[in-house]
Protein backbone atom coordinates (compact mmCIF):
# COMPACT_ATOMS: atom_id res chain seq x y z
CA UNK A 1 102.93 102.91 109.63
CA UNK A 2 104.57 101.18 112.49
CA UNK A 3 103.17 98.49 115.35
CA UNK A 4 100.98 99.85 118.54
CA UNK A 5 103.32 98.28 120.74
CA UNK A 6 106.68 96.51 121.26
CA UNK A 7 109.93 98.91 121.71
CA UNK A 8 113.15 97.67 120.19
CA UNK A 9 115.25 96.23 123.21
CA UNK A 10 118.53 94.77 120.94
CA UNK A 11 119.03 92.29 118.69
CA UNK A 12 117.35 90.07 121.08
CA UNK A 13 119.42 86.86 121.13
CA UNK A 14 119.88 87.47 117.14
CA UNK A 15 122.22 84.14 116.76
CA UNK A 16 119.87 82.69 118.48
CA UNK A 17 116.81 83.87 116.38
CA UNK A 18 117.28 82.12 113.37
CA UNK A 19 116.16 79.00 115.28
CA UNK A 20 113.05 77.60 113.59
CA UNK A 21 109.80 79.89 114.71
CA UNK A 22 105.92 79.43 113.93
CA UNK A 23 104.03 78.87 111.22
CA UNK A 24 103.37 80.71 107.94
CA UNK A 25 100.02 82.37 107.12
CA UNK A 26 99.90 80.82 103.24
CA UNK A 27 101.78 81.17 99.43
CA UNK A 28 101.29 80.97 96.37
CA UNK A 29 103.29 78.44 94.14
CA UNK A 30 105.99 75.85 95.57
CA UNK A 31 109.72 75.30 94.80
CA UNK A 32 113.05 75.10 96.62
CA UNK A 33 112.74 78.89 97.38
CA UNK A 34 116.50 78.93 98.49
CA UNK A 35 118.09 80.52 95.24
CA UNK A 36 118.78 76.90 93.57
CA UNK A 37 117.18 75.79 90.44
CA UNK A 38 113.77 77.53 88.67
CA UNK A 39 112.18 79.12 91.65
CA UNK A 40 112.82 81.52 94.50
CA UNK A 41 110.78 82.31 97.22
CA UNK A 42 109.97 86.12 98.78
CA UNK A 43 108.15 86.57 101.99
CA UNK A 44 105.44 89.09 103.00
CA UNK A 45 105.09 89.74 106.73
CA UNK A 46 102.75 92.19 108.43
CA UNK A 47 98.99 92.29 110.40
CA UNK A 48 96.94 90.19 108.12
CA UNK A 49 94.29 89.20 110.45
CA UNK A 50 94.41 91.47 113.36
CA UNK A 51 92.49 94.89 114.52
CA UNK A 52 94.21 97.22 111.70
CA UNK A 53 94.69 94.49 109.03
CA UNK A 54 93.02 96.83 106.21
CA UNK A 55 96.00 98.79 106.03
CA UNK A 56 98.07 95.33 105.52
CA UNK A 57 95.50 93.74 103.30
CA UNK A 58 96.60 96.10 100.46
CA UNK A 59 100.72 95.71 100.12
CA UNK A 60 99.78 92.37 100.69
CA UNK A 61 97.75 92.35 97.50
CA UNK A 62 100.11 94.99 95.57
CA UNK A 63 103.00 92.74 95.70
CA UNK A 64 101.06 89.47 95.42
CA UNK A 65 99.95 91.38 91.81
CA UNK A 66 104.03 91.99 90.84
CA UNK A 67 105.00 88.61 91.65
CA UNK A 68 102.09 87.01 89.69
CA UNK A 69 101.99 88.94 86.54
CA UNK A 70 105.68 87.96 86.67
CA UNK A 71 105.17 84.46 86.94
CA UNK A 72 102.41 84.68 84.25
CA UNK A 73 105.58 85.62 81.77
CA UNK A 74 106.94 82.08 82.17
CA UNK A 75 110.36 83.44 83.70
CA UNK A 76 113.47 81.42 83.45
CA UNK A 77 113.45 81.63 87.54
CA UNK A 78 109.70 81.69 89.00
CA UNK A 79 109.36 83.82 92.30
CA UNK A 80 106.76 82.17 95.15
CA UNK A 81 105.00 84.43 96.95
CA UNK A 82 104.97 83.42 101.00
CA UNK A 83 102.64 85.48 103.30
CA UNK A 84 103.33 85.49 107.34
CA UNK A 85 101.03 87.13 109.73
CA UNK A 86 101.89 88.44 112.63
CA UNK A 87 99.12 90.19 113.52
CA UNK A 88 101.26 93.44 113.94
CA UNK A 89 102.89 91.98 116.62
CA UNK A 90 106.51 91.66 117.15
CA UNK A 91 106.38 88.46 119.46
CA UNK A 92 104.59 87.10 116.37
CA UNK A 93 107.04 88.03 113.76
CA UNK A 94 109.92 87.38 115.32
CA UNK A 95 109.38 83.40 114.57
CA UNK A 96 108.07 84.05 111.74
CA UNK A 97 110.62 85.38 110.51
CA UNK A 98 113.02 82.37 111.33
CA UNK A 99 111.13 80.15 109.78
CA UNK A 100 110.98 82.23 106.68
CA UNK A 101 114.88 81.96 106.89
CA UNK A 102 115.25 79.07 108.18
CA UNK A 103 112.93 76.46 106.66
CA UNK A 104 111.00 78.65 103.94
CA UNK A 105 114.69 79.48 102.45
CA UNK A 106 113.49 83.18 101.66
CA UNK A 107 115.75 85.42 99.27
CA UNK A 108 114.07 88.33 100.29
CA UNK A 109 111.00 89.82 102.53
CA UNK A 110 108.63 92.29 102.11
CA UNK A 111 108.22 93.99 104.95
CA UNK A 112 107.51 93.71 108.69
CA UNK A 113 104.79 96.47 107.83
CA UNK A 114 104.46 98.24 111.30
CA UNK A 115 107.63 99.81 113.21
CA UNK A 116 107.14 98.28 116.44
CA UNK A 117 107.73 94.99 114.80
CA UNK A 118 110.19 96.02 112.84
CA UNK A 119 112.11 96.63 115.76
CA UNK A 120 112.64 93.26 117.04
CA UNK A 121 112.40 91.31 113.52
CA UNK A 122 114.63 93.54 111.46
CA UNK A 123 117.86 92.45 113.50
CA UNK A 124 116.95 89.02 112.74
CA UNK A 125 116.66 89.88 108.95
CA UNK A 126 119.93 91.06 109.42
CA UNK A 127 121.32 88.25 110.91
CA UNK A 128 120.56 86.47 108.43
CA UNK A 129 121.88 88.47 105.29
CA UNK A 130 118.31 88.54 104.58
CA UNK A 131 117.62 91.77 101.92
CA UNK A 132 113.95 93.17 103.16
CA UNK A 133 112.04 95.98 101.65
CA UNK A 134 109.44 97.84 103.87
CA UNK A 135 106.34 99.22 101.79
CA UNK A 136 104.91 100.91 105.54
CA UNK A 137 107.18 101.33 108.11
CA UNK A 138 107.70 104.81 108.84
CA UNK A 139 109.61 105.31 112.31
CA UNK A 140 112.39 107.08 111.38
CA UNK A 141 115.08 105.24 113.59
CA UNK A 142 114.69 102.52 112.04
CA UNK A 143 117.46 103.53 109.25
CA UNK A 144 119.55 104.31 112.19
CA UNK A 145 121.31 100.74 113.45
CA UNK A 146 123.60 100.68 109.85
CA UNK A 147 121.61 98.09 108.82
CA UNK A 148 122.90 96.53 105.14
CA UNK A 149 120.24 94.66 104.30
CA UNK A 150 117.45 96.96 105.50
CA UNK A 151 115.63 99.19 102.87
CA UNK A 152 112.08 101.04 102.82
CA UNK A 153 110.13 102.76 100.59
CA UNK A 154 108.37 105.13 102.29
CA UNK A 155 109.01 108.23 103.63
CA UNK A 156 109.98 108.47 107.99
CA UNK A 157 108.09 110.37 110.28
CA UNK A 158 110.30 112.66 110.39
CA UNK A 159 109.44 113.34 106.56
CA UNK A 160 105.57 112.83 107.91
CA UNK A 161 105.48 114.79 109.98
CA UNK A 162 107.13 118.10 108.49
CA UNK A 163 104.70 117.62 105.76
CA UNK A 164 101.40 117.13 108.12
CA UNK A 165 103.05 120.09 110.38
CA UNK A 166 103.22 122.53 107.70
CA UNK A 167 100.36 121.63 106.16
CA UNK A 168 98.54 122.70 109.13
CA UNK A 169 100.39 125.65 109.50
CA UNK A 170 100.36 127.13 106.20
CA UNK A 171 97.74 125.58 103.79
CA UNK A 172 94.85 125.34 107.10
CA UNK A 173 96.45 128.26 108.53
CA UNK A 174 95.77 126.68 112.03
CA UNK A 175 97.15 129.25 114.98
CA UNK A 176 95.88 126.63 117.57
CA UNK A 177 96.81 122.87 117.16
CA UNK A 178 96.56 120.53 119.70
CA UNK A 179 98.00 117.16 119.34
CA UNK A 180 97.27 113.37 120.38
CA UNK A 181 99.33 110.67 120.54
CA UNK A 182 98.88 106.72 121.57
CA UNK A 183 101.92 106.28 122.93
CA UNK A 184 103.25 104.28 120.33
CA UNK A 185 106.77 104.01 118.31
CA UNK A 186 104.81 105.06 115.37
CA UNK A 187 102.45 107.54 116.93
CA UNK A 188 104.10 109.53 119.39
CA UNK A 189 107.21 110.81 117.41
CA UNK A 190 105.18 111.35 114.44
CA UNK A 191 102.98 113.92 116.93
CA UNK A 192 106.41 115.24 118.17
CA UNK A 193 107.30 115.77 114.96
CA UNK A 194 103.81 117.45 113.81
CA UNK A 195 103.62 119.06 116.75
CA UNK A 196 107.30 121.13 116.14
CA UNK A 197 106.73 121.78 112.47
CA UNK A 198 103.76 123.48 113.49
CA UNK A 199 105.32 125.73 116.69
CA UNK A 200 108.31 126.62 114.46
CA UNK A 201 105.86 128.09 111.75
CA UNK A 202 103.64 130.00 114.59
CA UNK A 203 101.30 127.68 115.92
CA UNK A 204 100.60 127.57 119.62
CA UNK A 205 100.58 123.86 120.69
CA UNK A 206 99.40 121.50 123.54
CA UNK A 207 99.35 117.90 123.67
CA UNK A 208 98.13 114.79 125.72
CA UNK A 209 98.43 111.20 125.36
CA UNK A 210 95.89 108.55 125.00
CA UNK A 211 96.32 104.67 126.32
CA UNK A 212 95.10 102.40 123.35
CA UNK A 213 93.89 99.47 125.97
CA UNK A 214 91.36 101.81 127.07
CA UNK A 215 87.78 103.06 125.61
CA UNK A 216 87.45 106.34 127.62
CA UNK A 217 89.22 109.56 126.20
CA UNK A 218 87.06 111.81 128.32
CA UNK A 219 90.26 112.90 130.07
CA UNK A 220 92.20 114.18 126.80
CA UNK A 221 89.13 115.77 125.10
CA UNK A 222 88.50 118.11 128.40
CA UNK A 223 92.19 119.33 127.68
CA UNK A 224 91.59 119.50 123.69
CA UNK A 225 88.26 121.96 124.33
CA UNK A 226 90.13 123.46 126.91
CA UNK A 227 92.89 124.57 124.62
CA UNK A 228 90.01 125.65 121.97
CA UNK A 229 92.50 124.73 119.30
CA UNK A 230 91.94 125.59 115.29
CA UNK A 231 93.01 121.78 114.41
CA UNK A 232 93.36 118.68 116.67
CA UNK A 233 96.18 115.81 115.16
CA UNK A 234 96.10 112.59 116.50
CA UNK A 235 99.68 110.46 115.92
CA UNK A 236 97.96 106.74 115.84
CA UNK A 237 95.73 104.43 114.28
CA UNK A 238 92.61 104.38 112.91
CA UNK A 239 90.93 101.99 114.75
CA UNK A 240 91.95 104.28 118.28
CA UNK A 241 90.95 107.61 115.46
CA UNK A 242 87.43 106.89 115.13
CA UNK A 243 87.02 106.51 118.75
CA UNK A 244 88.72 109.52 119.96
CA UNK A 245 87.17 111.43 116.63
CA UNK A 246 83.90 110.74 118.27
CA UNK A 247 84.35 111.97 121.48
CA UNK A 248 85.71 114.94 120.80
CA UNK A 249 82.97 115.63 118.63
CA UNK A 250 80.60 114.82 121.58
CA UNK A 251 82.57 116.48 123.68
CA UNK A 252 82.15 119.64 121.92
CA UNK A 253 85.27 119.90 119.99
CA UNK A 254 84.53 120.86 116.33
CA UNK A 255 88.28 122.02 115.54
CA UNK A 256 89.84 119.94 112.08
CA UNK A 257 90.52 116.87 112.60
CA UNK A 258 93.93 115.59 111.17
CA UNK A 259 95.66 112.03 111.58
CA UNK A 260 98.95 110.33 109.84
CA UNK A 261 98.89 107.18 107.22
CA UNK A 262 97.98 104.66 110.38
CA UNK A 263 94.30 106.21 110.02
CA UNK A 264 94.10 105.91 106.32
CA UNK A 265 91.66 103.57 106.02
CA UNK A 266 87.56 104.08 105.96
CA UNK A 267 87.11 102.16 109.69
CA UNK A 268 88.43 105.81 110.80
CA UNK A 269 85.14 106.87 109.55
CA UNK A 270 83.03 103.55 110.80
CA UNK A 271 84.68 104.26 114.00
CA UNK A 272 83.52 107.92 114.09
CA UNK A 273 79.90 107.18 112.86
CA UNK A 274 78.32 108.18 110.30
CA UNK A 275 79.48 110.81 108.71
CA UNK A 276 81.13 112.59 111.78
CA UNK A 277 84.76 112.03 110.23
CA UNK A 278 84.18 113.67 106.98
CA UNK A 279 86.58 116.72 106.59
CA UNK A 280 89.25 114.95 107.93
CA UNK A 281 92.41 114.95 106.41
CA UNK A 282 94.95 112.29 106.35
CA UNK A 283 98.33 112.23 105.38
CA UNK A 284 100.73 109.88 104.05
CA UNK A 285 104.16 109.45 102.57
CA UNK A 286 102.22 107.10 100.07
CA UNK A 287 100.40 107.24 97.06
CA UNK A 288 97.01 106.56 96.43
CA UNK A 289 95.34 106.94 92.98
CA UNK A 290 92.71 104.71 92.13
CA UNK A 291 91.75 107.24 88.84
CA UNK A 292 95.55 107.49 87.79
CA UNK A 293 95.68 110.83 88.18
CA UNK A 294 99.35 110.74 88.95
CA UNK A 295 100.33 109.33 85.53
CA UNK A 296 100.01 106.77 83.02
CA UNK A 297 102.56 103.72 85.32
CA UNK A 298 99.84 104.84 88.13
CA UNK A 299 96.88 105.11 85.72
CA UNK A 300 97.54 101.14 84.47
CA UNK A 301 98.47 100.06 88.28
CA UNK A 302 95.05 100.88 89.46
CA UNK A 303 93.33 99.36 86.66
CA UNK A 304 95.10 96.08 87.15
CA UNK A 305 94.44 95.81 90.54
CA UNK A 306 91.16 96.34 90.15
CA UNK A 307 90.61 93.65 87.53
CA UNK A 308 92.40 91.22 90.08
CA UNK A 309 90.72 92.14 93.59
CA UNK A 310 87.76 93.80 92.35
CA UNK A 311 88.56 96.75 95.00
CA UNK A 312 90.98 100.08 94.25
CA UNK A 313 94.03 100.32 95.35
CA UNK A 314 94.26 101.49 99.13
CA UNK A 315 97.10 102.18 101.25
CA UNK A 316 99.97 101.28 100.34
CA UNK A 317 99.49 98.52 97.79
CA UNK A 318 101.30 100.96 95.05
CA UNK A 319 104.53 100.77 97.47
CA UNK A 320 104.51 97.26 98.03
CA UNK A 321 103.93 96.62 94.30
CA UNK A 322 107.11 98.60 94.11
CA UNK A 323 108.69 96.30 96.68
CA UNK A 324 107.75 93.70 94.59
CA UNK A 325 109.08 94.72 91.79
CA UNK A 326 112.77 96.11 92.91
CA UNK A 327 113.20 92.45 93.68
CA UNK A 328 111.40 90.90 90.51
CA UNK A 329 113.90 93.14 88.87
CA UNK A 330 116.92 91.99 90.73
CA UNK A 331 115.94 88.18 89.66
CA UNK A 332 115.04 88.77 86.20
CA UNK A 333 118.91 90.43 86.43
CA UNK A 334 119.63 86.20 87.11
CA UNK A 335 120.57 87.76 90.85
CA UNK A 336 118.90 84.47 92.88
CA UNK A 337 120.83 84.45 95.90
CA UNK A 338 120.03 86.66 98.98
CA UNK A 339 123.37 88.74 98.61
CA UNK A 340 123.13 89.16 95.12
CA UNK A 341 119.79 90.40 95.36
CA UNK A 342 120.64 92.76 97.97
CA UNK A 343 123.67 94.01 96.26
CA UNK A 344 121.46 94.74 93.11
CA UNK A 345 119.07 96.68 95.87
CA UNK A 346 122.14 99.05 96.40
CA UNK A 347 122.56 100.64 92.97
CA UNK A 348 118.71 99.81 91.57
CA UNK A 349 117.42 103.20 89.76
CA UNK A 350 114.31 102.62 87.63
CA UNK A 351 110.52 104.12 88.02
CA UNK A 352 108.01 102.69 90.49
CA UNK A 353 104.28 103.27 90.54
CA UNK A 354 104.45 105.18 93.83
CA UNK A 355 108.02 106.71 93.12
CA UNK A 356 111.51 106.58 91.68
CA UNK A 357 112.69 102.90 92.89
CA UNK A 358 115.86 103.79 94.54
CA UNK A 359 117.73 103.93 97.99
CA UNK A 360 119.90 106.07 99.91
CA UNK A 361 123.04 104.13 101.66
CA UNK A 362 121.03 103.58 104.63
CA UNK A 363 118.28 102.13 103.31
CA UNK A 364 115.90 105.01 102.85
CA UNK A 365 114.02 106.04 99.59
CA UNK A 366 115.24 108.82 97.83
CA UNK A 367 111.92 110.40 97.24
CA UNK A 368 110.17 111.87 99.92
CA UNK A 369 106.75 113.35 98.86
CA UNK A 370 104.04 113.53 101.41
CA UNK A 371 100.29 113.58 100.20
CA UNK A 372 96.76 114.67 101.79
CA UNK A 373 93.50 112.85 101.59
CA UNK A 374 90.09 113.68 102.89
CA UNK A 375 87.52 111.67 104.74
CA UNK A 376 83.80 111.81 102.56
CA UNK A 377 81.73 109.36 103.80
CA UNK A 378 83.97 105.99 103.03
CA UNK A 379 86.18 107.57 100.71
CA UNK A 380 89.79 109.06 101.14
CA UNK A 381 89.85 111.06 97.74
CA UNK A 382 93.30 112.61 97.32
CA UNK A 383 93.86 116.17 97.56
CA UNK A 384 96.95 116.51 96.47
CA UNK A 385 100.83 116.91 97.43
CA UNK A 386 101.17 118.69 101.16
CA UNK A 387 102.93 121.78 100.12
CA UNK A 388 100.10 122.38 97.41
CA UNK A 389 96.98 120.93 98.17
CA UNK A 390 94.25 123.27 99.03
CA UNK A 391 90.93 122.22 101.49
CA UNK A 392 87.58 124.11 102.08
């Protein structure tokens, strides 16, 4: 999942960036948060209040659930949970981040949660020596600046995409795919990337490109019922999806309608109308399993998360409880200082919820499984694993 906007221009006066920035969103607990004494503090930044904060809501909540069941085992060292919303935005995070460094005294940070913010407040992470785990940010260049104290864990778009691509190609058996994109860092190389996989297994492709400021897509779904494709995939986010997923059906285009994990959410369907999304699939390298199909460790997850938000667990709260928990792991290891903790990050090897908890050199996560949902109604039931999962 990655921001609708910003592109990564540099480090973007980096020395300069750890100056003190904005204000935090809220936190749970107190303490000197630095590393010193019988409490440390990790920070949570992503869209909290903005247009496509219910993909944010949940790793919010999944780590916030680590860290306090934690806490509620009277550790030695207590962890405070510190929450920063930048509404998706990277002007926003940008100070936030510096005042998490600066004046919150973070050890560590879960997230930014989009890409495009990423971008600009990852080099200031860096800066300063600031280990930060990513439960949503897919763009696949992120793991490419070298980066030490960078880490994610969820799969790129590059891994995204190959799985959506192929699923098209060989479990829909689509000949004709034609792909959207919002012009984003997240959306348009993840419907580059679709849009290969599926050429290189046979499909013929066209694409177009939508601008997210505007409301009319009358323009892209001419050229989509032009094309008379088999599927249509649309490299975005959900609240743009339901839009466009309603035009095109007014338009006249019936073909399958497939999107990436930045439509995951049910206001792809509100967006649509009624029940014009349903039979829509989704994909995502993440894991969601509210009945715990996956296993027992996913199994208990969802029923403690329900007994603490009285919801399931959505996107990506299972990877941010992971996040959560990598660094949970490197305190209870009496690792309280930022480089410690991000030197534990380098050789950590244990099991997650959503996956094996362990990173490559540069940062990436070692697993790389890409699932399918569908859209019935307001639910996003799993299907299954791409290379497996079958659809009517």
């Amino acid at each position: 999942m990655r921001s609708r906007t910003v592109k990564f221009t540099g480090v973007i006066a980096v020395s300069a960036a750890l100056a003190l920035g904005a204000s935090a969103c809220g936190d749970s607990g107190s303490g000197n948060g630095g590393g010193k004494g019988d409490s440390v503090t990790i920070g949570f930044v992503g869209d909290l209040t903005g247009e496509n904060s219910g993909i944010v809501i949940p790793p919010k909540q999944g780590a916030q659930l680590a860290i306090d069941q934690y806490n509620a085992t009277n550790p030695k060292v207590k962890i405070n949970f510190k929450t920063y919303d930048s509404q998706g935005k990277g002007e926003q995070a940008v100070p936030l981040v510096k005042q998490a460094i600066t004046k919150d005294k973070i050890v560590g940070m879960i997230g930014p949660t989009f890409s495009g913010e990423s971008a600009q407040a990852d080099p200031v992470l860096e800066e300063g020596k600031i280990p930060n785990i990513s439960a949503s940010a897919t763009n696949a260049a992120l793991a490419s600046h070298g980066w030490k104290y960078w880490h994610r864990l969820i799969g790129n778009d590059n891994v995204q995409g190959a799985g959506i691509g192929n699923f098209i190609a060989n479990n829909l058996k689509a000949k004709r795919l034609f792909v959207i994109n919002d012009a984003s860092e997240y959306g348009k190389p993840l419907a580059e990337t679709v849009k290969a996989t599926a050429a290189k297994a046979g499909a013929a492709t066209s694409e177009d490109a939508i601008d997210i400021q505007g409301s009319d897509y009358s323009s892209t779904v001419n050229k989509a019922k032009a094309f008379n494709p088999d599927a249509v995939f649309f490299g975005g986010y959900y609240a743009q999806a339901g839009k466009l997923l309603k035009q095109l059906r007014e338009g006249g285009v019936k073909a399958r309608f497939l999107s990436g994990d930045g439509s995951l959410d049910k206001g792809l369907a509100q967006g649509a109308g009624g029940t014009t999304a349903d039979g829509s699939i989704i994909g995502c390298p993440c894991l969601i399993d509210p009945t715990g199909s996956a296993g027992a460790a996913s199994k208990k997850f969802a029923q403690e998360y329900k007994a603490k938000f009285n919801a399931d667990p959505a996107i990506y709260s299972a990877e941010a409880y992971d996040a959560a928990s990598a660094f949970i792991s490197a305190v209870k290891a009496g690792n309280t200082t930022p480089e410690k903790i991000n030197s534990f990050l380098s050789t950590i090897d244990q099991p997650g919820v959503s996956k094996q908890i362990k990173f490559s050199s540069a940062g990436e996560p070692t697993a790389t499984d890409v699932y399918v949902y569908e859209v019935k109604g307001s639910e996003l039931p799993l299907l299954g694993n791409s290379k497996t999962a079958t659809v009517k």
